[in-house]
PDB file of N, CA and C in Angstrom:
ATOM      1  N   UNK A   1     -10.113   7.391  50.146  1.00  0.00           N
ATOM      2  CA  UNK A   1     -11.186   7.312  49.177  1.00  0.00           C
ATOM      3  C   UNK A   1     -10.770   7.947  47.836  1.00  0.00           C
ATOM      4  N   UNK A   2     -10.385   9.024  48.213  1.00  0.00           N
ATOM      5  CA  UNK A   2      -9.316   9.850  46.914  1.00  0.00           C
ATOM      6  C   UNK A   2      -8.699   8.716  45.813  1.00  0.00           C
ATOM      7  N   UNK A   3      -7.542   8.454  46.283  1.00  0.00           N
ATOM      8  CA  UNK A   3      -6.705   7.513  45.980  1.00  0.00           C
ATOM      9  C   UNK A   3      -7.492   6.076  45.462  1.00  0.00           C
ATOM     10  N   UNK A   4      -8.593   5.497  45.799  1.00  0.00           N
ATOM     11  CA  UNK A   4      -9.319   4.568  44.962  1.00  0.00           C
ATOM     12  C   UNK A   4      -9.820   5.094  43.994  1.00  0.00           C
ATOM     13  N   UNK A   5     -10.258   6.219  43.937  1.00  0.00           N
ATOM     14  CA  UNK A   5     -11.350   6.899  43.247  1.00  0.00           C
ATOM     15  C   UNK A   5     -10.119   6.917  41.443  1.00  0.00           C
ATOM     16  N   UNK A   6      -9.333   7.812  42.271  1.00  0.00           N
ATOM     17  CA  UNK A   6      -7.731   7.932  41.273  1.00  0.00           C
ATOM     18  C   UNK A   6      -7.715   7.201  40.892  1.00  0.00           C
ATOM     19  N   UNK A   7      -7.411   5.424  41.209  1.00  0.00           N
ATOM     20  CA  UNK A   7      -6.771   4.105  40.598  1.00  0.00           C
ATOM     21  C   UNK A   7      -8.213   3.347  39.969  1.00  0.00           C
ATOM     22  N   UNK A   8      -9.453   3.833  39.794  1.00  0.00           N
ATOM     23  CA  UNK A   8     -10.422   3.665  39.145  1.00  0.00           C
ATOM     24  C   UNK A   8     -10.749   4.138  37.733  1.00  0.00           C
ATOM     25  N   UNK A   9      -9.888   5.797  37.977  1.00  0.00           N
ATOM     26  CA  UNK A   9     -10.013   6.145  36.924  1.00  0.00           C
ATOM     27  C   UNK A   9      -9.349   5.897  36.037  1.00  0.00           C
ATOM     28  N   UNK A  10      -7.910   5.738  36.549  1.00  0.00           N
ATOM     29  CA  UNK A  10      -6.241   5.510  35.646  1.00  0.00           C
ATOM     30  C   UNK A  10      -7.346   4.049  34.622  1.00  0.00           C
ATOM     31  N   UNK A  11      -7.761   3.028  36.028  1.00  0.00           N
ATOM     32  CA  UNK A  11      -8.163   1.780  35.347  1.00  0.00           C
ATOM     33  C   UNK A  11      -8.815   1.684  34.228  1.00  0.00           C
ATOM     34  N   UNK A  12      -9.982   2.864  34.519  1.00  0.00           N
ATOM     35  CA  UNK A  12     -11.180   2.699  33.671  1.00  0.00           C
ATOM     36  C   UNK A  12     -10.350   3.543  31.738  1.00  0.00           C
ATOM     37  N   UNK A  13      -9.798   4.096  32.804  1.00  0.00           N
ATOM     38  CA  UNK A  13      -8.806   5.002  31.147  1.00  0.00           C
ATOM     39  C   UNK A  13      -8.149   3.926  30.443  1.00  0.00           C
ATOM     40  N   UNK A  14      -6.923   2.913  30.807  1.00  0.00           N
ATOM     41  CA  UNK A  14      -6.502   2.056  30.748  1.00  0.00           C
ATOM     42  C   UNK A  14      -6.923   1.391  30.012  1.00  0.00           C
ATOM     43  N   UNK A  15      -8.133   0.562  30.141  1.00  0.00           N
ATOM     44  CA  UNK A  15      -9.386  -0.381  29.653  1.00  0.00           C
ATOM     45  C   UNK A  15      -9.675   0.020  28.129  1.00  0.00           C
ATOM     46  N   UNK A  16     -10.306   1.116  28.120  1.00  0.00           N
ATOM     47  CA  UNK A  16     -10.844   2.091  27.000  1.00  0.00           C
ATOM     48  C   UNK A  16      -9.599   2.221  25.738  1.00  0.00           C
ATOM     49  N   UNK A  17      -8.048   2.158  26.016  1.00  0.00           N
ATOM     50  CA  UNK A  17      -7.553   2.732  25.180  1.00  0.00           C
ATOM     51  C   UNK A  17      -7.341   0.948  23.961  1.00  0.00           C
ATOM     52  N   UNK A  18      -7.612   1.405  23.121  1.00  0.00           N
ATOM     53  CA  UNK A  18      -7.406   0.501  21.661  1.00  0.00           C
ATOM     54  C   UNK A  18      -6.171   0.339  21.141  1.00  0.00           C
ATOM     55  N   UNK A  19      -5.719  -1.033  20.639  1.00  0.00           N
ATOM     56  CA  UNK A  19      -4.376  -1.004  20.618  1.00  0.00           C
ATOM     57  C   UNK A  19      -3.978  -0.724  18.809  1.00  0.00           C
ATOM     58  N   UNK A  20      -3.293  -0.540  18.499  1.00  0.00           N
ATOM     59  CA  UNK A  20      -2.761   0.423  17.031  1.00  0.00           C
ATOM     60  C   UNK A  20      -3.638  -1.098  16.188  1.00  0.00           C
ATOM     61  N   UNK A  21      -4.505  -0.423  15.181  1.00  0.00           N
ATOM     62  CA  UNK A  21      -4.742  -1.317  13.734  1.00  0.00           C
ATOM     63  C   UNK A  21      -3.504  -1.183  12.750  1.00  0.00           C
ATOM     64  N   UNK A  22      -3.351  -2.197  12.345  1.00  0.00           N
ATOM     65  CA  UNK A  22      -2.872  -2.343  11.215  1.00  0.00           C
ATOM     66  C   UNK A  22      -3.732  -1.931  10.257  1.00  0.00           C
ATOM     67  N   UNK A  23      -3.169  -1.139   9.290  1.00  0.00           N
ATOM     68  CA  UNK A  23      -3.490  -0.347   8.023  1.00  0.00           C
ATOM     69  C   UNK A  23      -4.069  -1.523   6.855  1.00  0.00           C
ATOM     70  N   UNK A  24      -5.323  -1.441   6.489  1.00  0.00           N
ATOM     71  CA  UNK A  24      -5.919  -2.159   5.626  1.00  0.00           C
ATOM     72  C   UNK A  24      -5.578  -1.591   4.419  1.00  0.00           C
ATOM     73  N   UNK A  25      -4.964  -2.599   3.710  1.00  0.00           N
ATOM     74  CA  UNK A  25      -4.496  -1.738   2.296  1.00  0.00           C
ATOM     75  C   UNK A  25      -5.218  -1.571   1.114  1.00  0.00           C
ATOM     76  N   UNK A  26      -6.196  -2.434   1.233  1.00  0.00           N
ATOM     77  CA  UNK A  26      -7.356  -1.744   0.347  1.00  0.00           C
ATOM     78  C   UNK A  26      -8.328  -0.819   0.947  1.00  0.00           C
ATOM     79  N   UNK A  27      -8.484  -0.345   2.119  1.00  0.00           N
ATOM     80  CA  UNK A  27      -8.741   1.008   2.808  1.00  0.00           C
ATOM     81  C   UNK A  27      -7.998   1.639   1.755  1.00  0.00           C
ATOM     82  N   UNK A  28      -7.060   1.749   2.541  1.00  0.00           N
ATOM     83  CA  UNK A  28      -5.894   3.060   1.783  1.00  0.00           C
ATOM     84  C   UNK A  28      -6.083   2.997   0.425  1.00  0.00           C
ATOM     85  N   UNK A  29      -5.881   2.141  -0.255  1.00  0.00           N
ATOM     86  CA  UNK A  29      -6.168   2.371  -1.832  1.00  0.00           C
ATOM     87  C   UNK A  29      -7.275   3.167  -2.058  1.00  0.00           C
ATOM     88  N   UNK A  30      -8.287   2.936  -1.732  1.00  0.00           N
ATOM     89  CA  UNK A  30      -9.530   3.819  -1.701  1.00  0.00           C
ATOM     90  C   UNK A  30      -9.393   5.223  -1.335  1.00  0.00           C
ATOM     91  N   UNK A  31      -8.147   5.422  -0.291  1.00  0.00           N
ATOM     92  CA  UNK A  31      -8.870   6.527   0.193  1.00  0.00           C
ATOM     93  C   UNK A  31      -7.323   7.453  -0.916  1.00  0.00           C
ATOM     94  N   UNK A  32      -7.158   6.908  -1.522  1.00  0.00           N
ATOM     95  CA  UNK A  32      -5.849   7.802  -2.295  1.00  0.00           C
ATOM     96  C   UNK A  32      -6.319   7.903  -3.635  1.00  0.00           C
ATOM     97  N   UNK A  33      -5.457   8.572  -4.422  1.00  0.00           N
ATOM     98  CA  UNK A  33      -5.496   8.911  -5.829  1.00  0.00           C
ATOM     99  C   UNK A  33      -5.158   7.531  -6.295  1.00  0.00           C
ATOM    100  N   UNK A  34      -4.931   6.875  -6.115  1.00  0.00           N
ATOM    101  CA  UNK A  34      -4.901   5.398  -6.997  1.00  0.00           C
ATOM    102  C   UNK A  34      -6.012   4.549  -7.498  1.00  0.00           C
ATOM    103  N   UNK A  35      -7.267   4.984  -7.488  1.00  0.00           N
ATOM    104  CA  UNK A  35      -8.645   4.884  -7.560  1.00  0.00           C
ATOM    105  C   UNK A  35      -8.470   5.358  -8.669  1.00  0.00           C
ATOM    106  N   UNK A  36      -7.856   6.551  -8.771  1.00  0.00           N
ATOM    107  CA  UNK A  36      -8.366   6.964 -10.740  1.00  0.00           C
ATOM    108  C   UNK A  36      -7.918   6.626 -11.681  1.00  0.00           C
ATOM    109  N   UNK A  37      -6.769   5.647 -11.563  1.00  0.00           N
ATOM    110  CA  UNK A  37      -6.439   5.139 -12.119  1.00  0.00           C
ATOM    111  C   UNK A  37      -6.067   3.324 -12.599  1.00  0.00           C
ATOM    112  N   UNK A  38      -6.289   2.864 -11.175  1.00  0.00           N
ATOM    113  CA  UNK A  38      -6.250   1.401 -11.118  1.00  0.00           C
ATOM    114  C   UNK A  38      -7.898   0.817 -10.453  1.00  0.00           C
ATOM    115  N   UNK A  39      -7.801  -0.502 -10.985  1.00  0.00           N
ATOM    116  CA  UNK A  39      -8.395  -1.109 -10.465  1.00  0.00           C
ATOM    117  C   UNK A  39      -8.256  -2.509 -10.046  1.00  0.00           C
ATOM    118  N   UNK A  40      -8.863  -2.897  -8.787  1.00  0.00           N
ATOM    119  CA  UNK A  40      -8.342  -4.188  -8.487  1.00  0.00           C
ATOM    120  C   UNK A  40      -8.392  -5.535  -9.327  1.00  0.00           C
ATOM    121  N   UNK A  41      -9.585  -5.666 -10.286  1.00  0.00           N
ATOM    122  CA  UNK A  41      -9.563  -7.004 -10.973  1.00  0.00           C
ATOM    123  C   UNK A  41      -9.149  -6.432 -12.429  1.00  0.00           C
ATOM    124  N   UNK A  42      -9.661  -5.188 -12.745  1.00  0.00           N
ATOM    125  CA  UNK A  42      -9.914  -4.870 -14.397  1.00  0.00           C
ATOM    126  C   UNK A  42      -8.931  -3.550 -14.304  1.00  0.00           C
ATOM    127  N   UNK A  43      -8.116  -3.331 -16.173  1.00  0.00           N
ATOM    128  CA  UNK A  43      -7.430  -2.254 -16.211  1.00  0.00           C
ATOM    129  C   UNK A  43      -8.651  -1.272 -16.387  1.00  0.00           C
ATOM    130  N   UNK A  44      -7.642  -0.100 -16.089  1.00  0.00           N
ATOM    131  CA  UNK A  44      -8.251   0.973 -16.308  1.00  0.00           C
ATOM    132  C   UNK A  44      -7.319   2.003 -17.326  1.00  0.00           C
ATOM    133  N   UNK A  45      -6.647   3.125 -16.591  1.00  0.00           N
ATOM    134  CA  UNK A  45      -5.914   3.563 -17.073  1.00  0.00           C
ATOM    135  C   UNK A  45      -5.143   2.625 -17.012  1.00  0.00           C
ATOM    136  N   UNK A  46      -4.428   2.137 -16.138  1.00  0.00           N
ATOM    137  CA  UNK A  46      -2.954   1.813 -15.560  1.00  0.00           C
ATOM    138  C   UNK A  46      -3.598   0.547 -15.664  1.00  0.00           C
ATOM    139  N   UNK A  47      -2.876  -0.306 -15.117  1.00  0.00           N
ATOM    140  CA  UNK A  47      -2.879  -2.318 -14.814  1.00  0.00           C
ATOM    141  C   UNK A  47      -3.871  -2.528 -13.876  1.00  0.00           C
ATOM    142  N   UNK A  48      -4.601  -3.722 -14.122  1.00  0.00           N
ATOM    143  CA  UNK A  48      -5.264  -3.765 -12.254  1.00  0.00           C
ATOM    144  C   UNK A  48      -4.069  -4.525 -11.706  1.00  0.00           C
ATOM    145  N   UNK A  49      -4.782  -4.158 -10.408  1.00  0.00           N
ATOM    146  CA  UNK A  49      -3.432  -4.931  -9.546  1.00  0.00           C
ATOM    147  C   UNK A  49      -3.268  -6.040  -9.354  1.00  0.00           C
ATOM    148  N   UNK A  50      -4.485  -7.135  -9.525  1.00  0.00           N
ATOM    149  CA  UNK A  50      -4.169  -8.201  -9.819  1.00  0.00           C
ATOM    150  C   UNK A  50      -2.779  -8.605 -11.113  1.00  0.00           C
ATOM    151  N   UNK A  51      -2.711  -7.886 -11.964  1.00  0.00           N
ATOM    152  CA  UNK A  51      -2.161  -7.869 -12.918  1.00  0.00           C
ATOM    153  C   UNK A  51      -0.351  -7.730 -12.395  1.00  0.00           C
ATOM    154  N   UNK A  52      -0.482  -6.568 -11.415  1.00  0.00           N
ATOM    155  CA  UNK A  52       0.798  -6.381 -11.030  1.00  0.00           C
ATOM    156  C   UNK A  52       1.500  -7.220 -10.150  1.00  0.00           C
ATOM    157  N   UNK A  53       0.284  -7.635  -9.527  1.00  0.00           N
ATOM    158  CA  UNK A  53       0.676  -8.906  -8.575  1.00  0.00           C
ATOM    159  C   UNK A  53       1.266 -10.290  -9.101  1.00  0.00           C
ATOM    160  N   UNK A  54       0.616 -10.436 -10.195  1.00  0.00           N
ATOM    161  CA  UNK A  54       0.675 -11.456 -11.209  1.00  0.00           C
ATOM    162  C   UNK A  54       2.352 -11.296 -11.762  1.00  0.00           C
ATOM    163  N   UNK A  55       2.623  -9.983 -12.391  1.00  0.00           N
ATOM    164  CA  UNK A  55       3.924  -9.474 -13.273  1.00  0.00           C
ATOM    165  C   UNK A  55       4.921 -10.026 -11.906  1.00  0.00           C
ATOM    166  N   UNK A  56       4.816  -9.593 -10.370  1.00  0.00           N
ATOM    167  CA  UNK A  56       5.740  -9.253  -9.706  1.00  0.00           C
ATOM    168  C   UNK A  56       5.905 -10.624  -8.916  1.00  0.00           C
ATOM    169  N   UNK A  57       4.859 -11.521  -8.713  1.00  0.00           N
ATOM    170  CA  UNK A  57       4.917 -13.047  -7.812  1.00  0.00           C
ATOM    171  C   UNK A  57       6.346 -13.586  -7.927  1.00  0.00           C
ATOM    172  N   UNK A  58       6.623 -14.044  -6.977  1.00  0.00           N
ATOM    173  CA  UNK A  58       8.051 -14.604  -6.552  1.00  0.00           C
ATOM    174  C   UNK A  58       9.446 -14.379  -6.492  1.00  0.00           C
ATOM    175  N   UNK A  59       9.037 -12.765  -7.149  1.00  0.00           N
ATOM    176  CA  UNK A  59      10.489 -11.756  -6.630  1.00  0.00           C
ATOM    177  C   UNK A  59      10.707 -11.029  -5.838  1.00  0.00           C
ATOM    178  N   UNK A  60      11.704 -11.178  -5.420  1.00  0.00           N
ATOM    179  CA  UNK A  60      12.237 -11.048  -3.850  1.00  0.00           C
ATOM    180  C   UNK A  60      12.547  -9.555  -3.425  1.00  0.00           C
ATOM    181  N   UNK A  61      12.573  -8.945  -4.739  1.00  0.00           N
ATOM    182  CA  UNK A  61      12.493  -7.230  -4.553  1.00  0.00           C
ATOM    183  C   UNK A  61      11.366  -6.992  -5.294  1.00  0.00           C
ATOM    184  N   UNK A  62      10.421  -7.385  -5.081  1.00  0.00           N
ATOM    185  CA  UNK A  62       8.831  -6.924  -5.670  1.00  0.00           C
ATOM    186  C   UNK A  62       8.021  -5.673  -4.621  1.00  0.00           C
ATOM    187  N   UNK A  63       8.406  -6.195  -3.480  1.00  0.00           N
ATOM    188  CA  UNK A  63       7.601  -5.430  -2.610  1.00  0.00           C
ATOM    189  C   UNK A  63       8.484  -3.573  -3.031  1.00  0.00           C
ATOM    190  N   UNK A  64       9.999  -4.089  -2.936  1.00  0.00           N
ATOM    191  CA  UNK A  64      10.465  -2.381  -2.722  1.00  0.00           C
ATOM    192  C   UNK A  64      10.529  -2.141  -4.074  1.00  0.00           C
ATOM    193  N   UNK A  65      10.533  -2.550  -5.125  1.00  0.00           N
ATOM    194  CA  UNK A  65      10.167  -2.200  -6.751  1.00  0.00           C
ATOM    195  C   UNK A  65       9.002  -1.108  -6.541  1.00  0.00           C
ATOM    196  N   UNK A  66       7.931  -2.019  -5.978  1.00  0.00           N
ATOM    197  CA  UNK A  66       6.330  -1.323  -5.707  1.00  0.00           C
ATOM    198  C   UNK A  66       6.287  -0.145  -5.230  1.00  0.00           C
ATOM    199  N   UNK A  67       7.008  -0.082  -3.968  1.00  0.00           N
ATOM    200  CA  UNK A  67       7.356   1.017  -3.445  1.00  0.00           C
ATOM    201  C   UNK A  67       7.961   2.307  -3.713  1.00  0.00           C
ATOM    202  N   UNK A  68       9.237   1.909  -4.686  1.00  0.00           N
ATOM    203  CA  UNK A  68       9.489   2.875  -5.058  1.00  0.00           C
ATOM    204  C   UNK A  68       8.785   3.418  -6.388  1.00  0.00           C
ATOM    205  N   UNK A  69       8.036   2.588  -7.321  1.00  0.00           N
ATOM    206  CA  UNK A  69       6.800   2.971  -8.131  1.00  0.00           C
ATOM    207  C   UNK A  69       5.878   4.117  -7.712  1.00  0.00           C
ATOM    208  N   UNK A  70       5.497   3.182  -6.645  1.00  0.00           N
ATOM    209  CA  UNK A  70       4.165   4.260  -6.191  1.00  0.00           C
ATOM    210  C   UNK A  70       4.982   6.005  -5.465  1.00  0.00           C
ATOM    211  N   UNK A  71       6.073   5.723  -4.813  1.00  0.00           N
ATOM    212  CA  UNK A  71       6.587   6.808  -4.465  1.00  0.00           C
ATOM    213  C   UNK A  71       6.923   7.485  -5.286  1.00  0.00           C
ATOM    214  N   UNK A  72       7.783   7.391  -6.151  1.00  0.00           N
ATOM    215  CA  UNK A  72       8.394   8.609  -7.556  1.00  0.00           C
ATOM    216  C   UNK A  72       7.925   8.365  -8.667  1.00  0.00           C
ATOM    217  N   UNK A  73       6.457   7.466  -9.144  1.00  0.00           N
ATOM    218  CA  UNK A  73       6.401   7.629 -10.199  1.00  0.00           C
ATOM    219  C   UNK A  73       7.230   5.997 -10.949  1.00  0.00           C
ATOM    220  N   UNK A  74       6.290   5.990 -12.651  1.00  0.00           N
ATOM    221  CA  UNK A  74       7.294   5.056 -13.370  1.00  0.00           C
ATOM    222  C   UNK A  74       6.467   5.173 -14.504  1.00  0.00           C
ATOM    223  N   UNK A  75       7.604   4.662 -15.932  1.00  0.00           N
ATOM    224  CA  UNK A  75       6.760   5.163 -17.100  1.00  0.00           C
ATOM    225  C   UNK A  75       7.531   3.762 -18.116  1.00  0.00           C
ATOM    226  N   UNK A  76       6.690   3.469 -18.634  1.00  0.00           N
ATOM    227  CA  UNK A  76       7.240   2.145 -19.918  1.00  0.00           C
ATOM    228  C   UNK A  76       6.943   1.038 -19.446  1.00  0.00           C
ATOM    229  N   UNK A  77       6.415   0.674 -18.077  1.00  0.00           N
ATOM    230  CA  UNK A  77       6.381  -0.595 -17.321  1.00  0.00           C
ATOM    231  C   UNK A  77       4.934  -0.969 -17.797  1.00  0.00           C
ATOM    232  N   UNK A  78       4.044  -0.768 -18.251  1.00  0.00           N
ATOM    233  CA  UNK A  78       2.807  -1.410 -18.346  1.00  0.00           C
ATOM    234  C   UNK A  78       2.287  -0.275 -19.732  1.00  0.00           C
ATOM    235  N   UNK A  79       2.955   0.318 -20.263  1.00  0.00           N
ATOM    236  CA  UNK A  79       2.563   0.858 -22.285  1.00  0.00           C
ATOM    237  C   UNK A  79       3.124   2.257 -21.842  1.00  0.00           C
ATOM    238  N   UNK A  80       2.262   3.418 -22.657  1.00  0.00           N
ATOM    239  CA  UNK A  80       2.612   4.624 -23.021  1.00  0.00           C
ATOM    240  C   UNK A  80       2.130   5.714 -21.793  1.00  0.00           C
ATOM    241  N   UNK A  81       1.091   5.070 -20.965  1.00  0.00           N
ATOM    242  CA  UNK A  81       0.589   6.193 -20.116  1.00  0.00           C
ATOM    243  C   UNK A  81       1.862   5.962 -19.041  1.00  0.00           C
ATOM    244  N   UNK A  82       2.218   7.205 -18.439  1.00  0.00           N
ATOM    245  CA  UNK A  82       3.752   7.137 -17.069  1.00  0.00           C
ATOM    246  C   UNK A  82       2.419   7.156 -16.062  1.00  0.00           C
ATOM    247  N   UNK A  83       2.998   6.501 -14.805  1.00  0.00           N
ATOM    248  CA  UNK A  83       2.577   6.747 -13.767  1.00  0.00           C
ATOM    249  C   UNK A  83       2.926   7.806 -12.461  1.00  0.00           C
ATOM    250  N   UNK A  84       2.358   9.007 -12.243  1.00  0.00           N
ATOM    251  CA  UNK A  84       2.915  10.091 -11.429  1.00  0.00           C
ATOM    252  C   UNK A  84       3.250   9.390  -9.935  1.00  0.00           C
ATOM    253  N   UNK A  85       4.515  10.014  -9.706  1.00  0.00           N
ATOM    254  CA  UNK A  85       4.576  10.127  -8.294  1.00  0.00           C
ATOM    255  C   UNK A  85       3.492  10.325  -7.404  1.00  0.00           C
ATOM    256  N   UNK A  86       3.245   9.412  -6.473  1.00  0.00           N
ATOM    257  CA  UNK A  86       2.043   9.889  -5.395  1.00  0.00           C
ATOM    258  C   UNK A  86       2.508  10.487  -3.757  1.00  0.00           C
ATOM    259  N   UNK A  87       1.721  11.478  -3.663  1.00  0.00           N
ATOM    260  CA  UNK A  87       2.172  12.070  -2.188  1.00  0.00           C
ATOM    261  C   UNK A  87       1.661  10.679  -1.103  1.00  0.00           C
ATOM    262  N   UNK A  88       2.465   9.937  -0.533  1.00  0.00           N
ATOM    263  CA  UNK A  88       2.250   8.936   0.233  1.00  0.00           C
ATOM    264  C   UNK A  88       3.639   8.653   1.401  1.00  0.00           C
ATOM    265  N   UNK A  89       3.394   8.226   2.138  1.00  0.00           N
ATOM    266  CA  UNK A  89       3.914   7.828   3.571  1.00  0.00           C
ATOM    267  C   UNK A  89       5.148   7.059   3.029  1.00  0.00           C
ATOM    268  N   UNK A  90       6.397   6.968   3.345  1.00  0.00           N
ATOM    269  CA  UNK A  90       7.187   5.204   3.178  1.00  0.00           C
ATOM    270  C   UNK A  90       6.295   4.319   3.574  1.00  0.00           C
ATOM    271  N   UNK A  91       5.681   4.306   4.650  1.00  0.00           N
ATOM    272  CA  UNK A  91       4.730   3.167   5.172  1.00  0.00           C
ATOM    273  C   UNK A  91       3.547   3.205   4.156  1.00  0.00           C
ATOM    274  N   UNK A  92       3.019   4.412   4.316  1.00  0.00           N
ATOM    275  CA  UNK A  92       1.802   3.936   3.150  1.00  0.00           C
ATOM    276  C   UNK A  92       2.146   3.247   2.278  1.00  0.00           C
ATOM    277  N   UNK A  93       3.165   3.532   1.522  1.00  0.00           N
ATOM    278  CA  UNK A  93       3.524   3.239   0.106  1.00  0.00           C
ATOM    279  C   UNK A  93       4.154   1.119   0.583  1.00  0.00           C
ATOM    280  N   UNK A  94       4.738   0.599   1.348  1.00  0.00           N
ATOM    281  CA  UNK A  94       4.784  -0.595   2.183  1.00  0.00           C
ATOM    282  C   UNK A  94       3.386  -1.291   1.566  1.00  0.00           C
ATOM    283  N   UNK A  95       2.742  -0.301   2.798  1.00  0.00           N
ATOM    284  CA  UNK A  95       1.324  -1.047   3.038  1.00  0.00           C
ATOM    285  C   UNK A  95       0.292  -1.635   1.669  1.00  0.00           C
ATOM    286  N   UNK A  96       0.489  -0.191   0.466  1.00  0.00           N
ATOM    287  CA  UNK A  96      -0.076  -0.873  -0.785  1.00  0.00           C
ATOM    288  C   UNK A  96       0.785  -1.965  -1.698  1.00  0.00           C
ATOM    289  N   UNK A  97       2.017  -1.934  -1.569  1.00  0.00           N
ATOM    290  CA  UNK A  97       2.757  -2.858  -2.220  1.00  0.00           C
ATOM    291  C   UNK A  97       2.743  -4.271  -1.716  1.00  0.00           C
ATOM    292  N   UNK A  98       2.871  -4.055  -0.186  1.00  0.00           N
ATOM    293  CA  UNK A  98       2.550  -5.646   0.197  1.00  0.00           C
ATOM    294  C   UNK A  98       0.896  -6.092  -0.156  1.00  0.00           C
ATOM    295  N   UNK A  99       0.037  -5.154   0.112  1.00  0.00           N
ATOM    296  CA  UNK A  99      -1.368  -5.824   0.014  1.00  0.00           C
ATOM    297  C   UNK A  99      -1.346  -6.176  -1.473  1.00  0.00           C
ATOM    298  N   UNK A 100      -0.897  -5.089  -2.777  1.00  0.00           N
ATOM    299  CA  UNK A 100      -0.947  -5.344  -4.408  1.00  0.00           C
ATOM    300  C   UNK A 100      -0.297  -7.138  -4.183  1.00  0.00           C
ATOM    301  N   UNK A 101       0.708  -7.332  -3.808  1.00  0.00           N
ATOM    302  CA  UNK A 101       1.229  -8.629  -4.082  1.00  0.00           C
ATOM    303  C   UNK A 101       0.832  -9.602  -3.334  1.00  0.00           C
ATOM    304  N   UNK A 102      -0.564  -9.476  -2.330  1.00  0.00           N
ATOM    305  CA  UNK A 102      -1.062 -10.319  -2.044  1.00  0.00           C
ATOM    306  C   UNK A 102      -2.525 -10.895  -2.634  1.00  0.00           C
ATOM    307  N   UNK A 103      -2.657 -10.402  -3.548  1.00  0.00           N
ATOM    308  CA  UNK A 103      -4.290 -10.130  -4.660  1.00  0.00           C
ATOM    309  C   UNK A 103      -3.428 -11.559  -6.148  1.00  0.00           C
ATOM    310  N   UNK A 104      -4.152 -12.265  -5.777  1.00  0.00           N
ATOM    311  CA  UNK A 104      -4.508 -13.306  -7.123  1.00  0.00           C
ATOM    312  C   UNK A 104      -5.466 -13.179  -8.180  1.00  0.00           C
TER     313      UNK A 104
END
């Protein structure tokens, strides 16, 4: 009885566990410092990202350009304001560059 009781529970644990989401990248935009400065359709400080998406469409190093943008920073690419380095993940920083270059 033990032993069913056991392979009921493993089961019922089993059942319950959720398998990994993929990272919504306009989540993440929201939930970072990139809010104070961008916006998705309209500039703000910086470009909206439609805009960047637009600059970067059909190059083949767009995504790791992005990446390394948002990671260290970049200054002269869109006027006089630089853009700071952001404390972000390699993956985070992935996750907003592929979603920026998927926005028309």
């Amino acid at each position: 009885m033990k032993k069913k009781l056991m392979h009921l529970f493993i089961f019922g644990t089993l059942l319950n566990l959720q398998p990994a989401q993929a990272v919504d990248g306009e989540a993440l935009f929201k939930s970072k410092p990139c809010v104070g400065c961008h916006m998705i359709e309209a500039r703000l400080v910086g470009p909206s990202y439609k805009e960047i998406a637009a600059k970067y469409a059909g190059q083949a190093d767009a995504s790791a350009t992005l990446v390394k943008s948002i990671k260290e920073g970049s200054s002269g690419k869109w006027g006089a304001a630089p853009m700071p380095a952001n404390q972000v993940t390699d993956e985070e920083a992935k996750t907003l560059a592929d979603w920026i270059l998927t926005l028309k």
